[in-house]
Protein backbone atom coordinates (compact mmCIF):
# COMPACT_ATOMS: atom_id res chain seq x y z
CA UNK A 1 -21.24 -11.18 10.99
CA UNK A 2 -19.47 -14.46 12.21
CA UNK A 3 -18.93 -17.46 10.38
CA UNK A 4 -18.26 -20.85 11.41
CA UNK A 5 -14.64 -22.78 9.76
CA UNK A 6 -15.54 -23.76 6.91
CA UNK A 7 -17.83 -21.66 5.44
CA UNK A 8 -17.36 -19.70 2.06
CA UNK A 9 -14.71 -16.82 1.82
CA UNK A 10 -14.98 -14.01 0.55
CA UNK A 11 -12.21 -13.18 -2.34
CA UNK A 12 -10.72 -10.17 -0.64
CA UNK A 13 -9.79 -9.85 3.28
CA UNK A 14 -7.92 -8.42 6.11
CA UNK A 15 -7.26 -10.94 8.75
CA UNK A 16 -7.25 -10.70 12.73
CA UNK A 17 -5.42 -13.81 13.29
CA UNK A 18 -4.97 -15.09 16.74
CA UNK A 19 -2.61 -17.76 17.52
CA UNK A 20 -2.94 -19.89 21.13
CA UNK A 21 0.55 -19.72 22.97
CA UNK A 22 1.12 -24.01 23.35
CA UNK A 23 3.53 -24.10 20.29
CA UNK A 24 5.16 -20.49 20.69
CA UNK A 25 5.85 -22.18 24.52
CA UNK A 26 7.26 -24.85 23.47
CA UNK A 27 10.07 -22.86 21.57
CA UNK A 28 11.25 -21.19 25.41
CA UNK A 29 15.18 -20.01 25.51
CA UNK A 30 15.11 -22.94 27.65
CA UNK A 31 14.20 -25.33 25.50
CA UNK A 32 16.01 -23.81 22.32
CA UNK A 33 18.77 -25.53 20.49
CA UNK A 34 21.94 -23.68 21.50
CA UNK A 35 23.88 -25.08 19.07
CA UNK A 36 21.77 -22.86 16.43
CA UNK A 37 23.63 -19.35 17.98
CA UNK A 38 26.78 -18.37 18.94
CA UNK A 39 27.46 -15.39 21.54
CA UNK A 40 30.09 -13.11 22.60
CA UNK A 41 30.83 -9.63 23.47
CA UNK A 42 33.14 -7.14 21.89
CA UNK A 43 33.88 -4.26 23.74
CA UNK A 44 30.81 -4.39 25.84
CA UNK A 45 28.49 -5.16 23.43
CA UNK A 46 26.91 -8.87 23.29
CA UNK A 47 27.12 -10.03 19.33
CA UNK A 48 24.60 -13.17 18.61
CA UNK A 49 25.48 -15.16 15.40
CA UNK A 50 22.39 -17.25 14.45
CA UNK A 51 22.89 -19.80 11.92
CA UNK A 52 20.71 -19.20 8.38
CA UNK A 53 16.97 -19.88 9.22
CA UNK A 54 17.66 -21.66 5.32
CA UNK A 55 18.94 -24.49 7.56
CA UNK A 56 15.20 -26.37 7.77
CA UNK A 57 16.67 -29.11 9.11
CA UNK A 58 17.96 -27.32 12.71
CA UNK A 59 15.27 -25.19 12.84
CA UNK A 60 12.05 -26.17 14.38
CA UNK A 61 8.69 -25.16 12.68
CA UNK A 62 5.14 -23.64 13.59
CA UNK A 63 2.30 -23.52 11.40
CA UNK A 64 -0.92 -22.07 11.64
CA UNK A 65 -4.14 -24.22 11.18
CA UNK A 66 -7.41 -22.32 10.60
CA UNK A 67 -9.15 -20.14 10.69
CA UNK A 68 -11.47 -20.59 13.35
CA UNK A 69 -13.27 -17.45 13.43
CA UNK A 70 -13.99 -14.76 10.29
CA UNK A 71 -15.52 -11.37 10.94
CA UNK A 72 -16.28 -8.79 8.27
CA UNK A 73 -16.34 -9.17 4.71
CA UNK A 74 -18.69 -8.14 2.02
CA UNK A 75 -21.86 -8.61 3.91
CA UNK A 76 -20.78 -7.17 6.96
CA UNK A 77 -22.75 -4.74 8.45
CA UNK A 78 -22.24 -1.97 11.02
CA UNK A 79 -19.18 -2.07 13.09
CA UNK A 80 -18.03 -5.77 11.56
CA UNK A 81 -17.94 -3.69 8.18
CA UNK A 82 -13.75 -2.58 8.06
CA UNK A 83 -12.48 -0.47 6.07
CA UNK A 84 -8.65 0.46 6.19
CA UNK A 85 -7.33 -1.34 9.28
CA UNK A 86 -3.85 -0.23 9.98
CA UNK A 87 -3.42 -0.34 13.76
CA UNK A 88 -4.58 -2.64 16.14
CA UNK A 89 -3.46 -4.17 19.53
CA UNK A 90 -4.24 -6.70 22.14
CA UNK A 91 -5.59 -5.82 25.70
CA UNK A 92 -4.99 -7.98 28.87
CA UNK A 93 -8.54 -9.71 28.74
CA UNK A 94 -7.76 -11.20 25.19
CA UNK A 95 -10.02 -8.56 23.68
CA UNK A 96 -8.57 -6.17 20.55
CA UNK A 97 -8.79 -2.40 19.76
CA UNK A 98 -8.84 -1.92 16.41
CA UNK A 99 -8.29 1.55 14.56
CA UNK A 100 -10.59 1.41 11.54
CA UNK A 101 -9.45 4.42 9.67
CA UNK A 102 -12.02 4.53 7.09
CA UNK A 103 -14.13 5.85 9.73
CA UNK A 104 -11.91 7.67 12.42
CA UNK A 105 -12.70 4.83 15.04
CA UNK A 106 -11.83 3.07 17.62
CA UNK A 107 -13.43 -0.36 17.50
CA UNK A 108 -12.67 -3.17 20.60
CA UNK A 109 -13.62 -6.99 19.86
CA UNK A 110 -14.23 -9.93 22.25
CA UNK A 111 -12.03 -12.96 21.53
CA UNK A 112 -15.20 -14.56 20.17
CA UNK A 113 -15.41 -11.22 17.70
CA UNK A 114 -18.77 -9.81 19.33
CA UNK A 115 -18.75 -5.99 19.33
CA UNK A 116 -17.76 -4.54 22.94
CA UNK A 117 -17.74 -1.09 21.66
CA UNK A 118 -16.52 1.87 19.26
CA UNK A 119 -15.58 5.28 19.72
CA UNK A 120 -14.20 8.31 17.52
CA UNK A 121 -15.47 10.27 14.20
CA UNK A 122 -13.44 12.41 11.73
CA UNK A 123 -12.45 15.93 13.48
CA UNK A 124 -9.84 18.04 15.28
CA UNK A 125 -11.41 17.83 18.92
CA UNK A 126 -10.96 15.30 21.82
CA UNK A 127 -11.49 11.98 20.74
CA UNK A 128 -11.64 12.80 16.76
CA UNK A 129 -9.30 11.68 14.27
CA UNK A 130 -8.02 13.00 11.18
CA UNK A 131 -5.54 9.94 10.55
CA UNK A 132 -4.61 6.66 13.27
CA UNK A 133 -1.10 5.58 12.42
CA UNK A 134 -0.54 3.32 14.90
CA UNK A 135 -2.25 1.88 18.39
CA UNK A 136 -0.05 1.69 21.20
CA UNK A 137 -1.06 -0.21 24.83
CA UNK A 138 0.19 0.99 28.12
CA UNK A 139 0.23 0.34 31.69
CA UNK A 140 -3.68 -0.73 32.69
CA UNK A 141 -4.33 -1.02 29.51
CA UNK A 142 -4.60 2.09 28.17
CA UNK A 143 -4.26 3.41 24.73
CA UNK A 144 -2.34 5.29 23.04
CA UNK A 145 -3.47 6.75 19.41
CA UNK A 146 -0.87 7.97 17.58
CA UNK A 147 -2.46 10.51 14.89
CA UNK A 148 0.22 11.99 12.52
CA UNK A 149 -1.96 14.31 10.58
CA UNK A 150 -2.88 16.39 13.98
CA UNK A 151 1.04 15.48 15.13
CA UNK A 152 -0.78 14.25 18.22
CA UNK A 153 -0.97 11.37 20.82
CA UNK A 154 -4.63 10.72 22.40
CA UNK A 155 -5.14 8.68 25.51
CA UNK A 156 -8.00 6.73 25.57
CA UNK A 157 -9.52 3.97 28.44
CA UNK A 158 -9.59 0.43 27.20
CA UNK A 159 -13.00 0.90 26.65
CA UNK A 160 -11.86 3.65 23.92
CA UNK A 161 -12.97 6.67 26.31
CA UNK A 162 -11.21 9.82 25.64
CA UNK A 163 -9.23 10.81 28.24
CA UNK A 164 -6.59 13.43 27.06
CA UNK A 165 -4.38 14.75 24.12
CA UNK A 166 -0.77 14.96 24.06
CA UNK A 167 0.75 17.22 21.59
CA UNK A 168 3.88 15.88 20.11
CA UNK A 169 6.55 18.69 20.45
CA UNK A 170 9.35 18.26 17.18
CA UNK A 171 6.70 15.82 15.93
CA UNK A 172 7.65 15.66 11.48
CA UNK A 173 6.30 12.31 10.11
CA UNK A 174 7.44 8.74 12.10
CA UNK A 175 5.41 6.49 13.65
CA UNK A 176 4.97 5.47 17.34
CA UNK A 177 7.31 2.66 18.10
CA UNK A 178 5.81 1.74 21.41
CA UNK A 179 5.82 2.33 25.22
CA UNK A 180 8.66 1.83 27.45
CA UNK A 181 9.31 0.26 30.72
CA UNK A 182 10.09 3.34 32.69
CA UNK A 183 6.12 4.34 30.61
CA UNK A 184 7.91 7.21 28.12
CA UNK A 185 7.31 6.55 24.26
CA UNK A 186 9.51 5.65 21.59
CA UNK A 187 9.23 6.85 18.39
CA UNK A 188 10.23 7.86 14.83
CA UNK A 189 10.77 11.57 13.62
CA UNK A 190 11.81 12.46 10.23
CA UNK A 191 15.08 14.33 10.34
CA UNK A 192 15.32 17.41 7.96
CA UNK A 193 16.65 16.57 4.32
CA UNK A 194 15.65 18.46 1.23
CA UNK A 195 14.89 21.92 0.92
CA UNK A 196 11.96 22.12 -1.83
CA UNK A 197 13.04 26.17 -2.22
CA UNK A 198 16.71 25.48 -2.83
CA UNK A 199 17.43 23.20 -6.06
CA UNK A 200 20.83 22.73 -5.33
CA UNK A 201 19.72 20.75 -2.19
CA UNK A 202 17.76 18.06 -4.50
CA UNK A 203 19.96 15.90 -6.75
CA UNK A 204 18.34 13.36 -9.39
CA UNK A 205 19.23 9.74 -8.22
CA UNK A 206 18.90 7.87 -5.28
CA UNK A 207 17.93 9.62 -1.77
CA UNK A 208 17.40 7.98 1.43
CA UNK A 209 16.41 10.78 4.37
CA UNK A 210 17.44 9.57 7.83
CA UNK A 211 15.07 9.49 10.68
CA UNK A 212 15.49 10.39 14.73
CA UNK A 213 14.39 7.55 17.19
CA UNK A 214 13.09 9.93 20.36
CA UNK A 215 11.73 9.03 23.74
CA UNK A 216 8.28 11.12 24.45
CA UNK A 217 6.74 11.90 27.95
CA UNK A 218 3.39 11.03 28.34
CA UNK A 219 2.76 14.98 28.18
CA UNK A 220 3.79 14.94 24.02
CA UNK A 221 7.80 16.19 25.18
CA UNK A 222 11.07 15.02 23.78
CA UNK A 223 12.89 13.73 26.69
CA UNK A 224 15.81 12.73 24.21
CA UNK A 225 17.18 11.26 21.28
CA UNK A 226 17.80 7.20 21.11
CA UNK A 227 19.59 7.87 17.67
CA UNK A 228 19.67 8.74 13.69
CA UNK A 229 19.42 6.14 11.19
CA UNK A 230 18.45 5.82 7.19
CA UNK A 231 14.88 5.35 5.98
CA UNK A 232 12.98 4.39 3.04
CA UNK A 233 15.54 4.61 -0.27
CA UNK A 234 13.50 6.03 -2.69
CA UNK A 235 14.62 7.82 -5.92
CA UNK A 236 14.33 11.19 -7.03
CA UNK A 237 14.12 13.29 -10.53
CA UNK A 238 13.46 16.90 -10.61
CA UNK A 239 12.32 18.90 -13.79
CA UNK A 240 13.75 22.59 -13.90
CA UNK A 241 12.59 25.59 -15.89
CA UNK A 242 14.65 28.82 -15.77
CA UNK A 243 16.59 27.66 -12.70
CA UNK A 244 13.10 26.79 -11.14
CA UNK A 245 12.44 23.05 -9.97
CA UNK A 246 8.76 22.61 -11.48
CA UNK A 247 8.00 19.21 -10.63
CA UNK A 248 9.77 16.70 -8.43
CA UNK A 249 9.28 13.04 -8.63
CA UNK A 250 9.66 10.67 -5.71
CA UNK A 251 9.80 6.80 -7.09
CA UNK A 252 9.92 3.75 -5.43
CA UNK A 253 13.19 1.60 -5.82
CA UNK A 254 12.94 -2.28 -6.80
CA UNK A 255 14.51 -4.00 -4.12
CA UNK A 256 14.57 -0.56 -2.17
CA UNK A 257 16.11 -0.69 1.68
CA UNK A 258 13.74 0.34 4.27
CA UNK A 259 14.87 0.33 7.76
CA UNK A 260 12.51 -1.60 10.17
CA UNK A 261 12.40 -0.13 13.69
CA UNK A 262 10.36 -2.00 16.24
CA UNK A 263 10.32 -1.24 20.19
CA UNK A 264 9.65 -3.54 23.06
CA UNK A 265 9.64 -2.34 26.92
CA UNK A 266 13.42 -3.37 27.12
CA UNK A 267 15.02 -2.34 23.75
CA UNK A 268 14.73 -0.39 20.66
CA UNK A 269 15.45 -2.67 17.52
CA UNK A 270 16.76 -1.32 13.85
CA UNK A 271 17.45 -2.85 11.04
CA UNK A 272 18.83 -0.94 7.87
CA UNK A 273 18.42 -4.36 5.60
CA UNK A 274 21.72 -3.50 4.20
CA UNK A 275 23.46 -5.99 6.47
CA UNK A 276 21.51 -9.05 8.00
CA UNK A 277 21.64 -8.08 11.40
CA UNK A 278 19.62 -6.37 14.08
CA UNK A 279 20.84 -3.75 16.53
CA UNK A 280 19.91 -3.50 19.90
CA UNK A 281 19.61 -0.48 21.40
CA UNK A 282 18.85 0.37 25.33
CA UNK A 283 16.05 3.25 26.47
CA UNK A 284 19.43 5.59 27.48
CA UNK A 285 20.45 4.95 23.09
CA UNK A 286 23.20 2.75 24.13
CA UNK A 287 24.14 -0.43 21.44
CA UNK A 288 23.63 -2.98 23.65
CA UNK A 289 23.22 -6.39 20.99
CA UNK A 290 23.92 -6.95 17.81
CA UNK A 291 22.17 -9.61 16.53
CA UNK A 292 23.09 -11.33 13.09
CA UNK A 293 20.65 -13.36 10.96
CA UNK A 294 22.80 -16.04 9.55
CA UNK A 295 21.98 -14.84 5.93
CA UNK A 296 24.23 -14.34 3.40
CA UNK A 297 23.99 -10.53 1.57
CA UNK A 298 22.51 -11.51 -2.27
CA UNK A 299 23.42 -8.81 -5.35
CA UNK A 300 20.57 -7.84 -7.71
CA UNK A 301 20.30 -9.19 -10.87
CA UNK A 302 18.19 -7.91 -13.98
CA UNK A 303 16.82 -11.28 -13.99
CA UNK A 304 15.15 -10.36 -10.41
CA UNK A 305 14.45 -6.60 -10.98
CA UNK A 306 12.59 -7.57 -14.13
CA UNK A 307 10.84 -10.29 -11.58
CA UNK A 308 9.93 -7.39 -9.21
CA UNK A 309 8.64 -5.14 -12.38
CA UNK A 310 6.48 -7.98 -13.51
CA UNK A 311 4.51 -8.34 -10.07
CA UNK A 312 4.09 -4.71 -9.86
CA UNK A 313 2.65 -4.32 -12.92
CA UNK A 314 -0.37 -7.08 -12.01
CA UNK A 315 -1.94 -4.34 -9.33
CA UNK A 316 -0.85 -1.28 -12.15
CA UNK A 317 -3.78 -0.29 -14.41
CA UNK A 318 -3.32 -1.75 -17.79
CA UNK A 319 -3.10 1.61 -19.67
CA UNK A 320 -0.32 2.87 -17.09
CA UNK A 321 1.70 -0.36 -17.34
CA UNK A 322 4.30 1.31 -19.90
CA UNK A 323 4.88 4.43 -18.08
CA UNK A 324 5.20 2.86 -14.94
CA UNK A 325 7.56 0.00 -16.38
CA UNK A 326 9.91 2.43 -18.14
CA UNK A 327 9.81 4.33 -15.00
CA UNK A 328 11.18 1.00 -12.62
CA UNK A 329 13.48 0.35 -15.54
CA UNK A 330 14.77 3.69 -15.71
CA UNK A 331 15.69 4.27 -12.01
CA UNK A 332 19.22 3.75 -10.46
CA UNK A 333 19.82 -0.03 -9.49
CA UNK A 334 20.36 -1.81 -6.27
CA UNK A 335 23.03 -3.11 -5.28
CA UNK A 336 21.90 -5.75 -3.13
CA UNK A 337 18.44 -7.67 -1.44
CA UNK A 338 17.29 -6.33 1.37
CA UNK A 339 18.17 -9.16 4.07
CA UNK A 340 15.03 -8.61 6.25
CA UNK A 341 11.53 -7.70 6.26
CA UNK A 342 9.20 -5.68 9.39
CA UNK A 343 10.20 -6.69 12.76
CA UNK A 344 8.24 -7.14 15.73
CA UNK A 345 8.11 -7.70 19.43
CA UNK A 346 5.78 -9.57 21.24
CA UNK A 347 4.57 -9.36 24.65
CA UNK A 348 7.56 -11.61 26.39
CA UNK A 349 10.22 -9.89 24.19
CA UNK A 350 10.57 -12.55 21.78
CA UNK A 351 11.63 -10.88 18.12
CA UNK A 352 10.04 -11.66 15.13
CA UNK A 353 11.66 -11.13 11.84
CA UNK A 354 10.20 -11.23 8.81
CA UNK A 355 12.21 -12.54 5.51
CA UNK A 356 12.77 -9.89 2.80
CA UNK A 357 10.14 -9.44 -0.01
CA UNK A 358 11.14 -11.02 -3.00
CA UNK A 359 9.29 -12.28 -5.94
CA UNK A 360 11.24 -15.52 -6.28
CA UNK A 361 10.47 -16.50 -2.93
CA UNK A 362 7.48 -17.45 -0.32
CA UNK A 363 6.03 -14.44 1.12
CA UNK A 364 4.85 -14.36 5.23
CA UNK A 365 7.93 -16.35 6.40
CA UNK A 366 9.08 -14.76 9.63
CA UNK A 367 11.95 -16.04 12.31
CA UNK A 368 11.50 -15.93 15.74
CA UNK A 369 14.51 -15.20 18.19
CA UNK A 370 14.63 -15.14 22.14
CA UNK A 371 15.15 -11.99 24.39
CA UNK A 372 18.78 -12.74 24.05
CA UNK A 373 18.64 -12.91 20.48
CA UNK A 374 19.31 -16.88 19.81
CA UNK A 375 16.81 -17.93 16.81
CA UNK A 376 13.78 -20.00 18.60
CA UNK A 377 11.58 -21.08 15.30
CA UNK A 378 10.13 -20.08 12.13
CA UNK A 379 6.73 -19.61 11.15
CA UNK A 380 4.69 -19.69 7.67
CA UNK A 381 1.95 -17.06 7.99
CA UNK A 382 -0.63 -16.94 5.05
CA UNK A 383 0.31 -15.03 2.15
CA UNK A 384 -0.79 -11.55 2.50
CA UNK A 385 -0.94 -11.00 5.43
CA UNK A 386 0.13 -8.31 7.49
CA UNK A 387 0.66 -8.68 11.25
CA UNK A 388 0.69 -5.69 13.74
CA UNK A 389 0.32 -6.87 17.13
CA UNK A 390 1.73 -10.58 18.57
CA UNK A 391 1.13 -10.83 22.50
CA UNK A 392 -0.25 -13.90 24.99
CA UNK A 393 -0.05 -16.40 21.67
CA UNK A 394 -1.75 -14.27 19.68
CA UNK A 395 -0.78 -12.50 16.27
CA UNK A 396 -2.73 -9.54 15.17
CA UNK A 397 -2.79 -8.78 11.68
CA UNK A 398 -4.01 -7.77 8.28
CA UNK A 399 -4.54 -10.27 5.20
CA UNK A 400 -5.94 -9.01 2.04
CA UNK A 401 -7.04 -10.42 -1.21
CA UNK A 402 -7.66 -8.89 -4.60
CA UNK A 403 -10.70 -6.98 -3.75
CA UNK A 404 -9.24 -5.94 -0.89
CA UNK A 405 -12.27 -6.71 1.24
CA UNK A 406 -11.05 -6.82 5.18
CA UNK A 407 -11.78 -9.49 7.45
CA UNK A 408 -10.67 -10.15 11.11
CA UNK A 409 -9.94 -13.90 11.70
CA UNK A 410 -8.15 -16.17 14.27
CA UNK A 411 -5.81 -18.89 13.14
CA UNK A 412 -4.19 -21.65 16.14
CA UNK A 413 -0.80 -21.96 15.75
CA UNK A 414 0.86 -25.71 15.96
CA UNK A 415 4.62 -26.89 16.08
């Protein structure tokens, strides 16, 4: 089902949102303020220092206008019904694969949203899925499914043919980052951290398990190790009966640091979000840039953590909301804000970095920086949405209301 701008909405959606390239253009390292960065290099290493994005009045804008197309929703029938859409990607042609895991599918989309095609069911054989964590394009356009459940890459045809499996050896958790430009993978492994069968090895409080960034063959083998860095900071409380650990609890922090890792062909990107700066890092591991936000590192106060409970609590069931709120209240504080969000690369190399989440603050404000890591623009994208794939102008993403109906829609972008 397609419906024309203007047209009623449904409450609750998940956005495709496609953006033309005129203003995104228009914000070239050419044509970029350079009074906005400074650069220099320590040691060999090239260190950008952006000013704040905070600083409206030096920082060009883009805004998107739209939408312009709107596929899915409650009516939606057949493929144009989505359900769970956590991976998608743009091919050369302007068309989109989309992995609908609600039904173990590939789906592909012409720009004007007509169905080209799907492809996949639930199983353990060529072609079948049991989860699709992430979509990743390669040379020629073909795909690249990452399925973490089967700890498993499978290669499929633009079209969404099957064409092989690559088991992933040392594969524990992680996500596929994205293909390189010598055509190996990067990616995220869990690294080992508790021992369930050893209590001494799980202490109440805060925990945050680090993670390997690997390169993978096409053939599913580590080639090496890029690095280790910290993940998701999460906390943890154990209950013990006769020296036995009984239950463990794993609760999310307010404010909680995630590292963001992103890849483009060139350079593997991490950010901890304990400092507000991105490192660079080259296909061989090597810290090539370091490039700084501009933004200043904020403490937690009660006044926010009680802002962050409060939000929580509106998607928390009513008869839960005391448990759950003595729960957040109860767990070790933060010290400080996270001082980014996700980051992405799109297809020229251009980094996009979203702002932290904070209640006291817009959501779906993102800054854009050039290839050598001087800030190009910011951009307000609509509130809830979630983008996964930004290449020839467009942004591919996921927006989703209260009923959490999904949608695919195209937004232009202006300056």
């Amino acid at each position: 089902m397609q419906r024309a701008r203007g047209t009623r909405r449904s409450p609750l959606r998940a956005l495709l949102v496609v953006f033309t390239a005129t203003a995104i253009a228009a914000c070239t390292e050419a044509g970029a303020d350079r009074s906005l960065a400074t650069v220099r290099d320590s040691a060999g290493i090239t260190i950008v220092e952006n000013r704040s994005p905070d600083d409206s009045a030096a920082i060009p804008w883009l805004t998107a206008s739209g939408p312009v197309l709107d596929i899915g929703g409650p009516d939606a029938e057949g493929e144009h019904a989505l359900f769970r859409v956590n991976a998608a990607t743009r091919l050369t042609d302007g068309s989109v694969m989309v992995g609908n895991s609600g039904s173990f599918e590939l789906r592909r989309f012409a720009a004007d949203g007509t169905v080209l095609g799907s492809s996949g069911r639930s199983g353990d054989g060529p072609g079948e899925f049991r989860s699709i964590t992430s979509i990743t394009r390669g040379p020629a356009d073909t795909i690249y499914v990452h399925d973490n459940s089967q700890r498993r890459l499978s290669v499929h045809t633009s079209d969404g043919a099957f064409v092989r499996i690559s088991r992933l050896d040392a594969q524990s958790g992680g996500s596929i980052l994205g293909t390189l430009a010598d055509g190996t993978i990067a990616a995220t492994v869990s690294a080992p951290s508790v021992d369930p069968s050893s209590p001494a090895t799980i202490p109440d409080g805060r925990l945050r398990p680090d993670a390997f960034v690997i390169r993978y063959g096409m053939d599913g083998t580590v080639l090496d190790t890029l690095g280790r860095f910290p993940t998701t900071e999460r906390a943890i409380r154990t209950t013990s009966r006769a020296g036995t650990i009984t239950s463990i609890e794993i609760m999310t922090l307010p404010f909680g640091h995630a590292t963001a890792f992103a890849a483009s062909t060139a350079v593997v990107a991490v950010g901890t979000q304990d400092d507000p700066e991105i490192r660079m890092y080259g296909t061989d591991g090597t810290l090539q840039r370091i490039v700084r936000l501009g933004r200043p590192v904020q403490p937690i106060t009660e006044a926010l953590r009680a802002a962050w409970i409060e939000r929580r609590m509106e998607s928390t069931p009513p008869e839960r909301q005391a448990d759950v709120r003595r729960s957040y209240e109860s767990v070790p504080l933060v010290e400080t804000v996270p001082t980014h969000g996700r980051i992405l690369f799109d297809d020229t190399g251009r980094m996009w970095v979203e702002d932290a989440d904070r209640p006291d603050q817009p959501a779906g404000r993102w800054t854009v920086y050039g290839v050598d890591g001087r800030m190009l623009a910011r951009i307000a994208l609509p509130d809830r949405f979630r983008p996964l794939d930004i290449a020839a102008g467009e942004i591919i993403g996921i927006w989703r209301d209260d009923l959490d109906v999904e949608h695919l829609q195209r937004y232009t972008i202006l300056n």
